[in-house]
C-alpha atoms as a PDB file:
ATOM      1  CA  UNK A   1     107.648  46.161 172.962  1.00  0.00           C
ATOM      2  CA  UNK A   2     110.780  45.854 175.488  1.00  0.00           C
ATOM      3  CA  UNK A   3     110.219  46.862 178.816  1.00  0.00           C
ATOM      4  CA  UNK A   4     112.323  47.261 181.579  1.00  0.00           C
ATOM      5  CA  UNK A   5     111.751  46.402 184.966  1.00  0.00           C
ATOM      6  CA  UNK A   6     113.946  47.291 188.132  1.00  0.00           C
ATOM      7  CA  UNK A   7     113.125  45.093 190.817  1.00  0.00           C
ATOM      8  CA  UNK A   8     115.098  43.833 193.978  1.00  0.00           C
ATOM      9  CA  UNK A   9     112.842  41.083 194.975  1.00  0.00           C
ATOM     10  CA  UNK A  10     113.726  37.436 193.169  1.00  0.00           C
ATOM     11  CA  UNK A  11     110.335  36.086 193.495  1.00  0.00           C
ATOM     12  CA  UNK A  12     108.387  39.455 192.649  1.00  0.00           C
ATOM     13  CA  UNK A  13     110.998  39.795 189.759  1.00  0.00           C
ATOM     14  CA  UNK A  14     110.454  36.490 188.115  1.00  0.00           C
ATOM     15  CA  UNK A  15     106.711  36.426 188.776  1.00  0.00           C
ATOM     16  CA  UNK A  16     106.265  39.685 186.553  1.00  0.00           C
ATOM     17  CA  UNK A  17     108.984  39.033 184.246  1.00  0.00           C
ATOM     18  CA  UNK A  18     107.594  35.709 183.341  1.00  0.00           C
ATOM     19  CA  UNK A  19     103.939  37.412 183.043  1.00  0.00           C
ATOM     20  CA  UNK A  20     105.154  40.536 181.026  1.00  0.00           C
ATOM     21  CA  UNK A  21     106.833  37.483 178.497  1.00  0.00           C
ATOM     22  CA  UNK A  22     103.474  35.636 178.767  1.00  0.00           C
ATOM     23  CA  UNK A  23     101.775  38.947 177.030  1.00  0.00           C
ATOM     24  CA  UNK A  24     104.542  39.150 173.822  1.00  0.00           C
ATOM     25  CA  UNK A  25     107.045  42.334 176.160  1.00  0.00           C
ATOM     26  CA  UNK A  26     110.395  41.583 175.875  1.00  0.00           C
ATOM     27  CA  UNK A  27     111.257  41.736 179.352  1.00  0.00           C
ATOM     28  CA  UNK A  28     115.137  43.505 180.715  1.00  0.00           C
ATOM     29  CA  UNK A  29     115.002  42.540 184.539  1.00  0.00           C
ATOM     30  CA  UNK A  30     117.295  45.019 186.562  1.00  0.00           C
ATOM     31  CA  UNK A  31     117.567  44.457 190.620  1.00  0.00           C
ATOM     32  CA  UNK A  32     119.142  47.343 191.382  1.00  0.00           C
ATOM     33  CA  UNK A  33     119.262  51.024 190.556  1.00  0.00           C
ATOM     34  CA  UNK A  34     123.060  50.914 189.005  1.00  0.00           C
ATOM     35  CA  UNK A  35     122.105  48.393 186.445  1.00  0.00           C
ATOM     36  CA  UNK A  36     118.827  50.480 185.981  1.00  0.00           C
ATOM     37  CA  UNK A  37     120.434  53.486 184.694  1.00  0.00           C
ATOM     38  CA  UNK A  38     123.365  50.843 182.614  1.00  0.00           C
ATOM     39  CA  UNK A  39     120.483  49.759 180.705  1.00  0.00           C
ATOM     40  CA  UNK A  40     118.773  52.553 179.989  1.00  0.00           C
ATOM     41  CA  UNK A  41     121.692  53.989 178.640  1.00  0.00           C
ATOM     42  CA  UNK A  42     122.726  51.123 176.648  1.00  0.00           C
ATOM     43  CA  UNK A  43     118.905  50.256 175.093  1.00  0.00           C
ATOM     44  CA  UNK A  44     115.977  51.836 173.636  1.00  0.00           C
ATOM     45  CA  UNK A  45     112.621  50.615 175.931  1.00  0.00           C
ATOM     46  CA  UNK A  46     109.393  51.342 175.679  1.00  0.00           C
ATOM     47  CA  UNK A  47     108.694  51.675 179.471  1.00  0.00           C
ATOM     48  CA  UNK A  48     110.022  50.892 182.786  1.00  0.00           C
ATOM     49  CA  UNK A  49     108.370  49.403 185.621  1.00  0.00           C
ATOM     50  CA  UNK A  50     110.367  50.730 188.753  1.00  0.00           C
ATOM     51  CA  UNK A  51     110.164  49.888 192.072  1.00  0.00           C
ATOM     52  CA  UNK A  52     111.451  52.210 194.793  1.00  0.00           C
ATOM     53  CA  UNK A  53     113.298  50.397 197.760  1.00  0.00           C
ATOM     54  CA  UNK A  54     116.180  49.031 195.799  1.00  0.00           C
ATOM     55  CA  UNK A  55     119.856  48.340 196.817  1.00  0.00           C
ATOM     56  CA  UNK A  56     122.341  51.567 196.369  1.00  0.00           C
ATOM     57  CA  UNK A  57     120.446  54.144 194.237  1.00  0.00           C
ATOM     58  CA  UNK A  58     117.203  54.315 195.427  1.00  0.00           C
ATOM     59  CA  UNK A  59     113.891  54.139 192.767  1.00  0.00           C
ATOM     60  CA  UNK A  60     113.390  57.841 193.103  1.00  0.00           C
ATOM     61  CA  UNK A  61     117.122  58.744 192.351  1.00  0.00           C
ATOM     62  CA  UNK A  62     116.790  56.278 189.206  1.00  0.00           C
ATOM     63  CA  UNK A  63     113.517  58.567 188.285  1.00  0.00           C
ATOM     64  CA  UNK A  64     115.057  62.083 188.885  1.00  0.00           C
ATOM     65  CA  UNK A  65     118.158  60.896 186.867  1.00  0.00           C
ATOM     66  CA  UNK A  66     115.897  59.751 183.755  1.00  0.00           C
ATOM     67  CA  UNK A  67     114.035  62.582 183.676  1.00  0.00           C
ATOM     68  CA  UNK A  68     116.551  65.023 184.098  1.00  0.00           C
ATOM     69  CA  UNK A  69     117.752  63.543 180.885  1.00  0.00           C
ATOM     70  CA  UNK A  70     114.297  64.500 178.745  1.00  0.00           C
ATOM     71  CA  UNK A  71     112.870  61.740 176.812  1.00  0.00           C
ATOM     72  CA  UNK A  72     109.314  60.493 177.129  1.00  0.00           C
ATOM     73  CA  UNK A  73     109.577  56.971 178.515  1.00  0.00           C
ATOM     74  CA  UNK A  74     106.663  56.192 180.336  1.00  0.00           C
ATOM     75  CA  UNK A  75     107.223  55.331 184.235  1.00  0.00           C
ATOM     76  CA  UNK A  76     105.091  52.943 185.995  1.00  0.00           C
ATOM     77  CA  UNK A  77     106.031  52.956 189.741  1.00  0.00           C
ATOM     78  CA  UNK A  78     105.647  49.777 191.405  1.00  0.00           C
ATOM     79  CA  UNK A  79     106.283  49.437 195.585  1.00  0.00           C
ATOM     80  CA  UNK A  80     105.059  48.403 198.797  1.00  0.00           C
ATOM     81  CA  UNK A  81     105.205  52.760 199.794  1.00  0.00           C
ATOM     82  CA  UNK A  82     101.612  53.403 199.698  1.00  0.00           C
ATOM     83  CA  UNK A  83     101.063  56.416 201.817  1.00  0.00           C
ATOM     84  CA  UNK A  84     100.028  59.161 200.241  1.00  0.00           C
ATOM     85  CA  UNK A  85     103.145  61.349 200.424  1.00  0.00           C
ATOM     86  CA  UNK A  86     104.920  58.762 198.764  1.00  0.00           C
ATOM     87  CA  UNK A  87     102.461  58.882 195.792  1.00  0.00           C
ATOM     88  CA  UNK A  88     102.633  62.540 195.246  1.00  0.00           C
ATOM     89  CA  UNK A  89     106.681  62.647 195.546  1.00  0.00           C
ATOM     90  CA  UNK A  90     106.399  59.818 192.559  1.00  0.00           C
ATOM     91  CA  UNK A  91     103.949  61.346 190.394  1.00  0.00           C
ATOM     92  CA  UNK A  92     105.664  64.713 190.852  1.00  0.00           C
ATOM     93  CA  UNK A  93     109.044  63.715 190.054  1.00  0.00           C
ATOM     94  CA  UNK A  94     107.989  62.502 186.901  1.00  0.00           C
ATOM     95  CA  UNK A  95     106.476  58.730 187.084  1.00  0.00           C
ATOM     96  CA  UNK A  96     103.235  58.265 184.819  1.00  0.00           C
ATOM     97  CA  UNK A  97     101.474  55.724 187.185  1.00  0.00           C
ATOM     98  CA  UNK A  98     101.685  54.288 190.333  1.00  0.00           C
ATOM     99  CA  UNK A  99     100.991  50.933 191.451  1.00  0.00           C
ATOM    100  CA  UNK A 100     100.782  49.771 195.207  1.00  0.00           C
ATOM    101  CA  UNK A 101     102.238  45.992 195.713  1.00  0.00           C
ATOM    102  CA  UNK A 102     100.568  43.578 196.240  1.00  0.00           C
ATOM    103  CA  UNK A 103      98.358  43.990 192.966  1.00  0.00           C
ATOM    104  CA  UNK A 104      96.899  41.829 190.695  1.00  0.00           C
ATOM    105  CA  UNK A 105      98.830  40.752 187.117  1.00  0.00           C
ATOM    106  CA  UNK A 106      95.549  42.031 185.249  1.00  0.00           C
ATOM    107  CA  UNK A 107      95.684  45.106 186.616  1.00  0.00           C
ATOM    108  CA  UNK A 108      99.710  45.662 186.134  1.00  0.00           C
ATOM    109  CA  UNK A 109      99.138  44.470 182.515  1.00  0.00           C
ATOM    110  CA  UNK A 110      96.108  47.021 182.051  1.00  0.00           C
ATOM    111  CA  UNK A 111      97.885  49.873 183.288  1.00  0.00           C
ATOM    112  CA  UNK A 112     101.255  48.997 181.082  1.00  0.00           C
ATOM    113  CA  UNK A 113      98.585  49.041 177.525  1.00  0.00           C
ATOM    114  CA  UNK A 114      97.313  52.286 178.829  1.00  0.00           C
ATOM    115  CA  UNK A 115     100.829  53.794 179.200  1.00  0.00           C
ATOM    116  CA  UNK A 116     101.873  52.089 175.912  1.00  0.00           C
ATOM    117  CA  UNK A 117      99.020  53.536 174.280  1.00  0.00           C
ATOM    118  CA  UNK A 118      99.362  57.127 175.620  1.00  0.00           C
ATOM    119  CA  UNK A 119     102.776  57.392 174.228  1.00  0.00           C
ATOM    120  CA  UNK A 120     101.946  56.556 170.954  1.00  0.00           C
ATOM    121  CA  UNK A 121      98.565  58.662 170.788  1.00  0.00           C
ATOM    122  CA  UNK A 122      96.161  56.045 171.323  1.00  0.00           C
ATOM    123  CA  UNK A 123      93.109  55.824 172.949  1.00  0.00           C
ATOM    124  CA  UNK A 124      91.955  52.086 172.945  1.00  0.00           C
ATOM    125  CA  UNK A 125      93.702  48.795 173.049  1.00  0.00           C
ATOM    126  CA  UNK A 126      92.323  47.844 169.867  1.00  0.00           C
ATOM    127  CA  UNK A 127      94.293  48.945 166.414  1.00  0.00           C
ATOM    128  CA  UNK A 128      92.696  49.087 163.076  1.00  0.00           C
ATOM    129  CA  UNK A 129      94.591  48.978 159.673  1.00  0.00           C
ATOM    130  CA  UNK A 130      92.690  49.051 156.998  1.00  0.00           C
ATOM    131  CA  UNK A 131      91.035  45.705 156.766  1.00  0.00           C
ATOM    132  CA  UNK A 132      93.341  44.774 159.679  1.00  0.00           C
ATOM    133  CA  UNK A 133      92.181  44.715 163.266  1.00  0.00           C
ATOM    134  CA  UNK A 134      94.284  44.044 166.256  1.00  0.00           C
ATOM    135  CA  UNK A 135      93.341  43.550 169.917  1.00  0.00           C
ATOM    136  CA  UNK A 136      96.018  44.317 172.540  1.00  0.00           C
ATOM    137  CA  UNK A 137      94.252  42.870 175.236  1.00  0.00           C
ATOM    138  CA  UNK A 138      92.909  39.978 174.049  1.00  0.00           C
ATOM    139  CA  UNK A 139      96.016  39.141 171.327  1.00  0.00           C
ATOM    140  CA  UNK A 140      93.005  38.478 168.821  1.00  0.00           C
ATOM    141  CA  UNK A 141      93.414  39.783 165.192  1.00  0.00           C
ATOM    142  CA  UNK A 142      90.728  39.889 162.533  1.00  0.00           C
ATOM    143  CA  UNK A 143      91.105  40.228 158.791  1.00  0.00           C
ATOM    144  CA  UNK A 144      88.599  41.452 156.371  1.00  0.00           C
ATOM    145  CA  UNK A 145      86.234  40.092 159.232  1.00  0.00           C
ATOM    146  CA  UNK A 146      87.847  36.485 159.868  1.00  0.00           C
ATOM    147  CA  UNK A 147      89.597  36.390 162.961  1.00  0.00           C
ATOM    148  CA  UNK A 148      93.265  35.257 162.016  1.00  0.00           C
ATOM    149  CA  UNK A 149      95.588  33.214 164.792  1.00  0.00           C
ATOM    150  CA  UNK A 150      99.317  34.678 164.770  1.00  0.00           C
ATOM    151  CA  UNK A 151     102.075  32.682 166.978  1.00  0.00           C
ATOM    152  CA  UNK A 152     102.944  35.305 169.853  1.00  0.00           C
ATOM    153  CA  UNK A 153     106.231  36.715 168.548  1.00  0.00           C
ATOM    154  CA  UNK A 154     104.326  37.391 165.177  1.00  0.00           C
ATOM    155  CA  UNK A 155     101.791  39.522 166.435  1.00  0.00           C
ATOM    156  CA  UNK A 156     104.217  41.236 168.568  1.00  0.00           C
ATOM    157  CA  UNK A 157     106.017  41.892 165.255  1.00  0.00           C
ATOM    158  CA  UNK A 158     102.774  42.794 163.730  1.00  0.00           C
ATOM    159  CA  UNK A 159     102.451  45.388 166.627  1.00  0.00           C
ATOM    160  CA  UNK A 160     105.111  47.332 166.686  1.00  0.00           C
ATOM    161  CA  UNK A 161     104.736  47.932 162.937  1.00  0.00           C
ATOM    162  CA  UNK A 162     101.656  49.348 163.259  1.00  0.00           C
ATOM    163  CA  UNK A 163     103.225  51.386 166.083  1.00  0.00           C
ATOM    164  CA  UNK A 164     105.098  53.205 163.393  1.00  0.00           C
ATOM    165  CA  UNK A 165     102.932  52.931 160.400  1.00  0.00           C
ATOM    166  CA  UNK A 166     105.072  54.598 157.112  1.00  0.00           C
ATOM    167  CA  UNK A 167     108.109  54.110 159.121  1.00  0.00           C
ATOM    168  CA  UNK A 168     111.075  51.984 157.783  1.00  0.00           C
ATOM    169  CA  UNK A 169     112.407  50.235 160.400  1.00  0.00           C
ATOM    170  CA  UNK A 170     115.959  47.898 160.663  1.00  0.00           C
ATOM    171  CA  UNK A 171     116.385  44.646 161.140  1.00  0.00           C
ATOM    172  CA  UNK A 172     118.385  45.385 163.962  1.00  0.00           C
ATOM    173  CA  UNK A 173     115.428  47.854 165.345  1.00  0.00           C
ATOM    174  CA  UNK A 174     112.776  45.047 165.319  1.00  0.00           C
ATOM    175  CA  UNK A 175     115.065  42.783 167.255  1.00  0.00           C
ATOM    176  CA  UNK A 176     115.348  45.479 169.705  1.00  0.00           C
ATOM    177  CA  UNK A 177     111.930  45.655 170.426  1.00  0.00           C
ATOM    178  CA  UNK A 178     111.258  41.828 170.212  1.00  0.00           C
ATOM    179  CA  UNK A 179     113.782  40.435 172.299  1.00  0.00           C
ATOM    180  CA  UNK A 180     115.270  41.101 175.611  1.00  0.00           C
ATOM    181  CA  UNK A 181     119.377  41.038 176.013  1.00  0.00           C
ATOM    182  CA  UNK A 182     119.500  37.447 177.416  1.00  0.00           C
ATOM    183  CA  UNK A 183     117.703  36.037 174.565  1.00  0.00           C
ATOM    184  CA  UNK A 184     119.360  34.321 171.763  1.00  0.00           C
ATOM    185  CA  UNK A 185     118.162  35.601 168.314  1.00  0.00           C
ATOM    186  CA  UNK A 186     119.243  34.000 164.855  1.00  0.00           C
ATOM    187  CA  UNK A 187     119.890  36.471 162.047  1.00  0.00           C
ATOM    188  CA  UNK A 188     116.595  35.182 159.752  1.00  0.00           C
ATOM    189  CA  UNK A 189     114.138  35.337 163.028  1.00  0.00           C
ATOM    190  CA  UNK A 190     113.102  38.504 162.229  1.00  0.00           C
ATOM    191  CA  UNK A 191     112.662  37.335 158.115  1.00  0.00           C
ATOM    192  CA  UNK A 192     110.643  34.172 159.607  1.00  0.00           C
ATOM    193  CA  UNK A 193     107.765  36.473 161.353  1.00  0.00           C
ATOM    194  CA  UNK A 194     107.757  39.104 158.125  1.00  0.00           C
ATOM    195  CA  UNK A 195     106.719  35.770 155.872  1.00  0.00           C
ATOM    196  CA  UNK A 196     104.057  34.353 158.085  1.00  0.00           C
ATOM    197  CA  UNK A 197     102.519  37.706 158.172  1.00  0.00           C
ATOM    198  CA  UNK A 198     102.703  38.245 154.667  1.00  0.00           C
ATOM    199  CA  UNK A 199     101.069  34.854 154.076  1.00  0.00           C
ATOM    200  CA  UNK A 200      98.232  35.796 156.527  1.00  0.00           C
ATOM    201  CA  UNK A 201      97.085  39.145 155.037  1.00  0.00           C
ATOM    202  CA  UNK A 202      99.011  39.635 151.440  1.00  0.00           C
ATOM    203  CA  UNK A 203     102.636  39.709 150.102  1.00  0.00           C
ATOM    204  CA  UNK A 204     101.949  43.581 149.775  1.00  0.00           C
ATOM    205  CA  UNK A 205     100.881  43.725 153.538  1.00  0.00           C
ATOM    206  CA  UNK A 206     104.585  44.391 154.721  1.00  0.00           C
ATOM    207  CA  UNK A 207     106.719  46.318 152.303  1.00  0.00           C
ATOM    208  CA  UNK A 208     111.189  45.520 151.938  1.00  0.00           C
ATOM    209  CA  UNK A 209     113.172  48.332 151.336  1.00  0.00           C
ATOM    210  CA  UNK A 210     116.250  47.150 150.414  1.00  0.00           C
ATOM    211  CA  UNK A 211     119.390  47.374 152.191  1.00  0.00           C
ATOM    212  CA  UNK A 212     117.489  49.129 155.165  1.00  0.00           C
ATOM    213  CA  UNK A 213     114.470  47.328 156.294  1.00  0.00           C
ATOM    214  CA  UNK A 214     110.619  47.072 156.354  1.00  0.00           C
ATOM    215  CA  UNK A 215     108.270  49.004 157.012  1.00  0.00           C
ATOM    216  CA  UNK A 216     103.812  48.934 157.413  1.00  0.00           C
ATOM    217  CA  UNK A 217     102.398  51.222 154.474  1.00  0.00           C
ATOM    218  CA  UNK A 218      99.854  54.057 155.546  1.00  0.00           C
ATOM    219  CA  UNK A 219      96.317  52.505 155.849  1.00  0.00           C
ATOM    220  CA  UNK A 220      94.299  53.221 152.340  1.00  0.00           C
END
């Protein structure tokens, strides 16, 4: 999942970005609302974590803007603004949550699964596949019963597939999601994660199609 956040303050900025990476997001770290609307023109995310008292174009502006473009990319509002005014003018203009700073990492991390989960129609943090099982919270995954251990960027892989289960997806669409612009990715990464899942749960677990990509077939 690649996320990105818009945040002015340096040590509030690397403090989440570094927990978001801790949990498997790829993390885009904006500080201002400019870059903010650069990068969500230029990239695909699958939410943004705004905060509201930037430099230039405020957070609300940066809101407004994204909506008035359509799109369902959830919004989680982050800021010091905690009056209740402030809360309703978020939520109204289109933000899906709203978080008051300071706030715990649990918390923030909590409320991004339940947005991630709402987008793709889900109503628990746990996904089941078959014999598969995968826990979003805990980044635990069980096979046929046995619990199975996956290196972070695998199951972050594994993830997004079953996002999108039937769906062929690129190469180039699965670095997307598993890597944030300032990361340096060699052109058999993605090949490297599709083997060690195959050789956890099957060499039919993951199916190629050729020339285009891979994609998770339909649970039995």
């Amino acid at each position: 999942m690649r996320l990105l956040l818009v945040e002015d303050d340096p040590m509030i900025g690397e403090s989440l970005g570094e927990g978001l990476r801790a949990e498997c997001y790829a993390v885009d770290w904006v500080r201002n609302g400019h870059d903010a609307e650069l990068a969500l023109a230029g990239f695909a995310y699958d939410l943004m974590l705004l905060d509201l008292g930037l430099p230039g174009k405020q957070g609300m502006e940066v809101l407004r803007a994204t909506r008035a473009r359509g799109g369902d990319l959830p919004v989680l509002i982050i800021t010091a603004r905690d009056g209740t005014p402030a809360r309703v003018e978020g939520l109204d203009a289109g933000a899906d949550d709203y978080l008051v700073k300071p706030f715990d990492l649990d918390e923030l991390l909590a409320r991004v699964r339940a947005l991630l989960r709402r987008r793709v129609s889900r109503t628990r943090s746990v996904i089941v596949h078959g014999a598969l099982t995968l826990d979003l919270a805990s980044h635990e995954a069980t096979f046929e019963g046995e619990p199975v251990k996956l290196p972070p960027r695998a199951f972050a892989l594994l993830r997004i597939l079953l996002d999108h289960p039937g769906v062929v997806l690129s190469k180039r669409q699965l670095e997307d999601k598993l890597y944030a612009w300032d990361s340096e990715v060699e052109s058999n990464t993605v090949d490297v994660y599709i083997y060690q899942l195959r050789k956890k749960f099957g060499a039919d677990f993951i199916k190629t199609v050729r020339g285009v990509g891979y994609k998770l077939p339909l649970a039995p």
